[in-house]
N, C-alpha and C. Protein backbone atom coordinates (compact mmCIF):
# COMPACT_ATOMS: atom_id res chain seq x y z
N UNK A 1 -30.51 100.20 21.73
CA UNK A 1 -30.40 101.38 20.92
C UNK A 1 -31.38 101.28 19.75
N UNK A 2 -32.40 101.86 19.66
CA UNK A 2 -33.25 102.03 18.40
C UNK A 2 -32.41 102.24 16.94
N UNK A 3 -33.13 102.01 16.54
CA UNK A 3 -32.27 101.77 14.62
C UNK A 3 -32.42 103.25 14.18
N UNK A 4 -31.40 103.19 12.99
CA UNK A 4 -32.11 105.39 12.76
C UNK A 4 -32.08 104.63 11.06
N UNK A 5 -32.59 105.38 9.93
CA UNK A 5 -32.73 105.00 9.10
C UNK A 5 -30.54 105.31 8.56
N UNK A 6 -30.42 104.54 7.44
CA UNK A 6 -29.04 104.72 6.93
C UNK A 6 -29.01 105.99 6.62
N UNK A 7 -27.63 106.61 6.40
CA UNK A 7 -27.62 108.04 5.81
C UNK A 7 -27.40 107.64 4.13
N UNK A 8 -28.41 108.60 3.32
CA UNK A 8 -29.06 108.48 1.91
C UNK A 8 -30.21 107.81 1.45
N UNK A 9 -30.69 107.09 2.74
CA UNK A 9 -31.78 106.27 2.57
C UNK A 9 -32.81 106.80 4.00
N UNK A 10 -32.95 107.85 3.99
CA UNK A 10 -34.15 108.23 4.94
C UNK A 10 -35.29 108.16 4.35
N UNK A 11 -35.68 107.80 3.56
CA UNK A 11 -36.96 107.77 3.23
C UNK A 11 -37.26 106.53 2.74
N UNK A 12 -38.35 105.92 2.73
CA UNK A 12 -38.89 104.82 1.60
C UNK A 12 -38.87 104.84 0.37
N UNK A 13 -38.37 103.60 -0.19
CA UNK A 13 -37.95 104.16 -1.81
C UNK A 13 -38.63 102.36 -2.06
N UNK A 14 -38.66 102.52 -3.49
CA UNK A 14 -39.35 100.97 -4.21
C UNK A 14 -38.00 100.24 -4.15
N UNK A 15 -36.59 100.64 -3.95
CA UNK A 15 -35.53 99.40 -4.05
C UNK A 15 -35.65 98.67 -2.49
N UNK A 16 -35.22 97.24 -3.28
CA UNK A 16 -35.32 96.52 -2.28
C UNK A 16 -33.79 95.82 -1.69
N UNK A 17 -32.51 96.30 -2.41
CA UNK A 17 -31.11 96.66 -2.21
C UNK A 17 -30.85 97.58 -1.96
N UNK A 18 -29.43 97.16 -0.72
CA UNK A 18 -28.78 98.24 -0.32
C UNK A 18 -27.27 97.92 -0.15
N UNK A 19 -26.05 98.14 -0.32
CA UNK A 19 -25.02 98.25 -0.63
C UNK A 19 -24.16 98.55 0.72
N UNK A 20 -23.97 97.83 1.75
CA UNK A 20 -23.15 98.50 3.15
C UNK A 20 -22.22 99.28 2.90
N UNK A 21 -21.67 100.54 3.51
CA UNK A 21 -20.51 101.05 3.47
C UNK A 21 -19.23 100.32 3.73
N UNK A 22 -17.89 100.75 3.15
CA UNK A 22 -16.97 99.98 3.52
C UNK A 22 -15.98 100.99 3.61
N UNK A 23 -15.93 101.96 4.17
CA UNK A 23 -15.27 103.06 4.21
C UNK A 23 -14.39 103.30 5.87
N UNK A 24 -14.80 102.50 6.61
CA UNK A 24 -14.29 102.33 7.94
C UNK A 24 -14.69 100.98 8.64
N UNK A 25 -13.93 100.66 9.80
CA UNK A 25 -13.65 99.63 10.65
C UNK A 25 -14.57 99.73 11.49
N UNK A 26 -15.72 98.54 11.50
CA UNK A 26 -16.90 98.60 12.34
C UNK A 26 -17.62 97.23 12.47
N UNK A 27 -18.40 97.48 13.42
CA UNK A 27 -19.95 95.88 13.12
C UNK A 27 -20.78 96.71 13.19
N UNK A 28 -21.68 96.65 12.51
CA UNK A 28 -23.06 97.25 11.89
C UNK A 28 -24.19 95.96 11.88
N UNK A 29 -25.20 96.67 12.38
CA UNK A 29 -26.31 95.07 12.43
C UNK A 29 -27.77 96.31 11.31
N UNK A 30 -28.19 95.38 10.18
CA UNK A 30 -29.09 96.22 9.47
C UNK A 30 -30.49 95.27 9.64
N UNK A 31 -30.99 96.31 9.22
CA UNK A 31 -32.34 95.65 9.12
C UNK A 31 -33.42 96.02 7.87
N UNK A 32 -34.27 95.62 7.61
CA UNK A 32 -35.25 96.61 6.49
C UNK A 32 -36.87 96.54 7.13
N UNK A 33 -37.25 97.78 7.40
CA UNK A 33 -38.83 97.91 7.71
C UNK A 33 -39.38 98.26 6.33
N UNK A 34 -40.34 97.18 6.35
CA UNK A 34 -41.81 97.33 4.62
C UNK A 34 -42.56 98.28 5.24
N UNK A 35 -42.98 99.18 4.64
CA UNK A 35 -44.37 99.97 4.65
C UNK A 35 -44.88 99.55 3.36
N UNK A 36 -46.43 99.37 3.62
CA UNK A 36 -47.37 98.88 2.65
C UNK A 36 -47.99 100.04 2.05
N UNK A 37 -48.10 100.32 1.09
CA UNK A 37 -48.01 101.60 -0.03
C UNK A 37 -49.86 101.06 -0.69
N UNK A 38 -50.39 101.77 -1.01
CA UNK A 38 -51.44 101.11 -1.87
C UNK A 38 -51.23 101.46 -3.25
N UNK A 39 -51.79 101.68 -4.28
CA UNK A 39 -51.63 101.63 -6.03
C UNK A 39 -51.49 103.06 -5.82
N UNK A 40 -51.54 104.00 -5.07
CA UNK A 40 -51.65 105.25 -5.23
C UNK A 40 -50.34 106.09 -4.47
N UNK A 41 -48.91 104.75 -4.18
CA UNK A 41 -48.03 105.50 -3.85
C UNK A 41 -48.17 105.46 -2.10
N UNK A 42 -49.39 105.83 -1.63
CA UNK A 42 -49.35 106.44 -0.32
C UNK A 42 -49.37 105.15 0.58
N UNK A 43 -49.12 105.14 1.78
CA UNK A 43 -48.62 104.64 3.16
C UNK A 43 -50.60 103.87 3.41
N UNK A 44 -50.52 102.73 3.57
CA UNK A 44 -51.67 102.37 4.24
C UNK A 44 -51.67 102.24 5.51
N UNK A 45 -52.84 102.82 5.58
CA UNK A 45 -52.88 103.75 7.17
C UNK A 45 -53.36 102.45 8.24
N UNK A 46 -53.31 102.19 9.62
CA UNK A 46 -54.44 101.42 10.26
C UNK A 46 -55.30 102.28 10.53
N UNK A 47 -56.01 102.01 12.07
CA UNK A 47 -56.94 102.46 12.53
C UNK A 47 -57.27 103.95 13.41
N UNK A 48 -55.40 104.09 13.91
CA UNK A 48 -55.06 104.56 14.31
C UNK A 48 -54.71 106.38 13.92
N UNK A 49 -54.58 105.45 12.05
CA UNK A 49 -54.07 106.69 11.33
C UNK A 49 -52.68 106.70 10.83
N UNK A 50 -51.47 105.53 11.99
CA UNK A 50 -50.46 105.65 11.63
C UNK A 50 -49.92 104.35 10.29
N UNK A 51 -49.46 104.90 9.48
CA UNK A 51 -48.84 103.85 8.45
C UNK A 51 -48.34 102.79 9.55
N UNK A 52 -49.09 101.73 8.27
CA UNK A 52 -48.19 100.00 8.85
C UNK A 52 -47.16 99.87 8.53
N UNK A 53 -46.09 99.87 9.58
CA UNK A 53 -44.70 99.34 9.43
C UNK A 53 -44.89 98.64 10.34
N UNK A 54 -45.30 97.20 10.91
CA UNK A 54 -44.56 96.56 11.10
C UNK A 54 -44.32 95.16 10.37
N UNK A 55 -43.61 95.28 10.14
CA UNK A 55 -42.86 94.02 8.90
C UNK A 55 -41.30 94.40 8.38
N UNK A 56 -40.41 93.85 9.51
CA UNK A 56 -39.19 94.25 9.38
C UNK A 56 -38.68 92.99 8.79
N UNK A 57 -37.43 92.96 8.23
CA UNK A 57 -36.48 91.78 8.17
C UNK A 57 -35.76 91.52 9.79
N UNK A 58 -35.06 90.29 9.49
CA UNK A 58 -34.34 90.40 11.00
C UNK A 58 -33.12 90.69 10.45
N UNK A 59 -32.40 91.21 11.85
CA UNK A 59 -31.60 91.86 11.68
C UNK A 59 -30.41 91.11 11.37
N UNK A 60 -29.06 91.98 10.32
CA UNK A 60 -27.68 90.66 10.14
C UNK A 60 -26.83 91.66 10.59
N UNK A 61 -25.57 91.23 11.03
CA UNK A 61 -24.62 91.17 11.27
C UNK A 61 -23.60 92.10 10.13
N UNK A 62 -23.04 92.74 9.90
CA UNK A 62 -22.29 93.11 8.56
C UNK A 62 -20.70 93.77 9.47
N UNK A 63 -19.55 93.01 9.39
CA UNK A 63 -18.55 93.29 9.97
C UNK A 63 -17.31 93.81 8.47
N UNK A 64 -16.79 95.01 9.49
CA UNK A 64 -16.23 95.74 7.78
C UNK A 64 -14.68 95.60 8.73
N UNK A 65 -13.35 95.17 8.05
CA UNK A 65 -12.19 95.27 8.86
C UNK A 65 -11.19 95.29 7.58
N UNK A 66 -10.64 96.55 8.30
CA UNK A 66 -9.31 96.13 7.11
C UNK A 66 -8.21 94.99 7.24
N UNK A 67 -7.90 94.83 6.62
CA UNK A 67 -7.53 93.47 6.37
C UNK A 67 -5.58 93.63 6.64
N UNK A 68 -5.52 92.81 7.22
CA UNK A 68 -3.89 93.05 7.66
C UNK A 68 -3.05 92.15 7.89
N UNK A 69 -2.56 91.10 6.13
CA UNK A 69 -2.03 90.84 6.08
C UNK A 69 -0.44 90.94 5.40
N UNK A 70 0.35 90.08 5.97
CA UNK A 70 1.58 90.32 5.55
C UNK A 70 1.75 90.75 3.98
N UNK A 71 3.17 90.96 3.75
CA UNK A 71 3.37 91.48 2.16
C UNK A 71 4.03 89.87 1.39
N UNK A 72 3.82 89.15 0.65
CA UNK A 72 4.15 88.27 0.01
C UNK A 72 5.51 88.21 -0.54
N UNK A 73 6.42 87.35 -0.39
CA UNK A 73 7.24 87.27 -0.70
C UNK A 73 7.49 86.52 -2.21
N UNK A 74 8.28 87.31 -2.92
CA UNK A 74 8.34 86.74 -4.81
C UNK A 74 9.61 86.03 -4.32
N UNK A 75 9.83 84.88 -4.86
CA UNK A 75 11.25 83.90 -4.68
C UNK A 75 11.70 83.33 -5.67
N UNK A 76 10.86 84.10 -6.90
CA UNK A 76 11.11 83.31 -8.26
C UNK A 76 10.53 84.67 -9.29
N UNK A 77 11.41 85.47 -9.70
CA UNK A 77 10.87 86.46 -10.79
C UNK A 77 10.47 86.33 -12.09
N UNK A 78 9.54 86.33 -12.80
CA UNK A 78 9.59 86.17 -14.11
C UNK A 78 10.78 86.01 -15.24
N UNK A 79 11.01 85.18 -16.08
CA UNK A 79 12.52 85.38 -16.80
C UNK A 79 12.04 85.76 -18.66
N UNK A 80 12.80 87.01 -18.32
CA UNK A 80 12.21 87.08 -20.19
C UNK A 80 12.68 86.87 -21.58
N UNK A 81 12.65 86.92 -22.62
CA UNK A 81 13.06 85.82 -23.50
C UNK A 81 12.95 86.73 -24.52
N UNK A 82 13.60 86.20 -25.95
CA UNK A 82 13.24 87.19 -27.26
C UNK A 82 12.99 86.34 -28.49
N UNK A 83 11.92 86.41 -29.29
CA UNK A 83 11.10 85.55 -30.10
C UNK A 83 11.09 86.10 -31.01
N UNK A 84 11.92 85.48 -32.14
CA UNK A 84 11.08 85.78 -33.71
C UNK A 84 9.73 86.09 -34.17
N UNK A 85 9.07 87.34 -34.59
CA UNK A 85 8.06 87.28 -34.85
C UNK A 85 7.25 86.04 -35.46
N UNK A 86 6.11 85.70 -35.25
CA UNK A 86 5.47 84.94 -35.77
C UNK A 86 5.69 83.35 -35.06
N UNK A 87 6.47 83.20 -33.84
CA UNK A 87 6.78 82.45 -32.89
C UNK A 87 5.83 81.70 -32.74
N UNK A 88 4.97 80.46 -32.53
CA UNK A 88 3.45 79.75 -32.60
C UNK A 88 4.06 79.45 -31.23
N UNK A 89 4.80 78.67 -30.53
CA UNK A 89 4.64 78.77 -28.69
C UNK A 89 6.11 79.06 -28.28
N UNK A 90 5.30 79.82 -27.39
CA UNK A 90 6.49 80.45 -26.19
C UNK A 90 6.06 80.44 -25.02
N UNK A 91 7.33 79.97 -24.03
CA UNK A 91 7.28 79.73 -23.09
C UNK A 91 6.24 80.60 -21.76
N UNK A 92 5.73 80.13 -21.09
CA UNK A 92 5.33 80.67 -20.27
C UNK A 92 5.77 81.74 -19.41
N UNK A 93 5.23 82.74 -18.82
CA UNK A 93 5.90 83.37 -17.84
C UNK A 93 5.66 82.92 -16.71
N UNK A 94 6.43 83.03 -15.45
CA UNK A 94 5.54 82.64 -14.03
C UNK A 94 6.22 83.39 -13.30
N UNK A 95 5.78 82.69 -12.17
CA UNK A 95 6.48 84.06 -11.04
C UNK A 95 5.84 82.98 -9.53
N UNK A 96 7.02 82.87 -8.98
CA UNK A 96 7.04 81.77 -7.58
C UNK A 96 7.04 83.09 -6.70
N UNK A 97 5.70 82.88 -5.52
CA UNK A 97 5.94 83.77 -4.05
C UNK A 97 5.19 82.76 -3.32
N UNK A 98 5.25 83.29 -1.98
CA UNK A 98 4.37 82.72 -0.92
C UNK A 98 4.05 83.30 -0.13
N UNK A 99 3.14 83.61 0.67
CA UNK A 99 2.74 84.03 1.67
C UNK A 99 3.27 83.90 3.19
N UNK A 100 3.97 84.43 4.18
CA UNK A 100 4.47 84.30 4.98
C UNK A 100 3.16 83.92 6.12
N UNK A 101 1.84 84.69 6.05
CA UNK A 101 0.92 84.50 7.01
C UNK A 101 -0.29 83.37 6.66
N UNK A 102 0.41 82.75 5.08
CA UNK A 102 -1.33 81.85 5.09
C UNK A 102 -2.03 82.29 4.00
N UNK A 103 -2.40 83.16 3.81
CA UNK A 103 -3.21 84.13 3.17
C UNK A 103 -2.95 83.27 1.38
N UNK A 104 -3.92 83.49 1.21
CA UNK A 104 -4.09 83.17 -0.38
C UNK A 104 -3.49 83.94 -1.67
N UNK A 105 -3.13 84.11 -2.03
CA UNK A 105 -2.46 84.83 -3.59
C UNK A 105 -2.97 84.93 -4.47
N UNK A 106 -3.44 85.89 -5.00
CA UNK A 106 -3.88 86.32 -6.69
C UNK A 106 -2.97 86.59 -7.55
N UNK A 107 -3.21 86.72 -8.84
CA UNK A 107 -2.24 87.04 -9.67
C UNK A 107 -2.85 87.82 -10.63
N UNK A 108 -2.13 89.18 -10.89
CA UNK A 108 -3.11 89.67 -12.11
C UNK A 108 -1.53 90.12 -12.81
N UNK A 109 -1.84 90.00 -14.15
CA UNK A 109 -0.73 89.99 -15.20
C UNK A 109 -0.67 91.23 -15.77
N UNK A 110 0.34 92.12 -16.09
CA UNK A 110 0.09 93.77 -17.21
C UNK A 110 0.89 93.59 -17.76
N UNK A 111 0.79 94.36 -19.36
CA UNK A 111 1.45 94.33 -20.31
C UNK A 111 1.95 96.11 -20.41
N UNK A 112 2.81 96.90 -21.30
CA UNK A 112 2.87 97.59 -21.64
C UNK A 112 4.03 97.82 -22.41
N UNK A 113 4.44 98.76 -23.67
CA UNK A 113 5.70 98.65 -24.39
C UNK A 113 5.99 99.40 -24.21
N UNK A 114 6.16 100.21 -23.02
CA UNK A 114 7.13 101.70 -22.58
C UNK A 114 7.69 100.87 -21.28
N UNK A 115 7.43 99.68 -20.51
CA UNK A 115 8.04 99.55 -19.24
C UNK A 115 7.49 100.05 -18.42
C-alpha cells in the first residue's frame, strides 16, 4: 500500500516533528520524505524536472491501544485527624490499594475546603 501524506500535514512544512494521533485503536507505520528546498524556498528540481524526494526516514511502527486494565482496589482509606493551628508535624496521610492485574499505581493527591 503506498503511504498518503498524514491528514494536516499534506504539504511540506520546515518542522521536523510530528505528534501521532491517539484518538483510536490502531498500528500505524510512519515515515518522513525530505525534499531539498534551495535558499529560495523552492523544491530542487533534477534533470527530469521533478523535485528530489528521495530521502525518506525508515519507516516505525506506532501502536495506539486502549488500555484495559482492571479497577484497583483501596484496602486501606486515608484516616483524618484535627490539629491545632500552627501544628509543626502531622501525621501523614496514605492510602493502601493494589492492583488485581499487575499494573502499576499512581497516586495524585487533591485538596479542597468545600469537600
Amino acid at each position: 500500500m503506498l503511504p498518503r501524506p498524514v491528514e494536516g500535514k499534506e504539504s511540506f512544512s520546515e518542522d521536523p516533528e510530528f505528534t501521532p494521533p491517539t484518538d483510536s485503536d490502531a498500528e500505524f507505520k510512519y515515515r518522513c520524505f525530505l525534499l531539498l528546498c534551495g535558499r529560495d524556498g523552492r523544491p530542487v528540481c533534477g534533470e527530469d524536472g521533478k523535485p528530489l524526494q528521495n530521502v525518506k526516514t525508515k519507516e516505525v511502527d506506532v501502536t495506539v491501544a486502549r488500555t484495559s486494565a482492571a479497577a484497583p482496589k483501596i484496602n486501606k482509606q486515608p484516616a483524618g485527624k484535627r490539629y491545632a493551628a500552627g501544628t509543626k508535624y502531622l501525621d501523614n496521610l496514605s492510602v493502601e490499594a493494589e492492583s488485581s492485574d499487575g499494573g502499576r499505581l499512581s497516586y495524585q493527591w487533591y485538596v479542597s475546603r468545600d469537600g
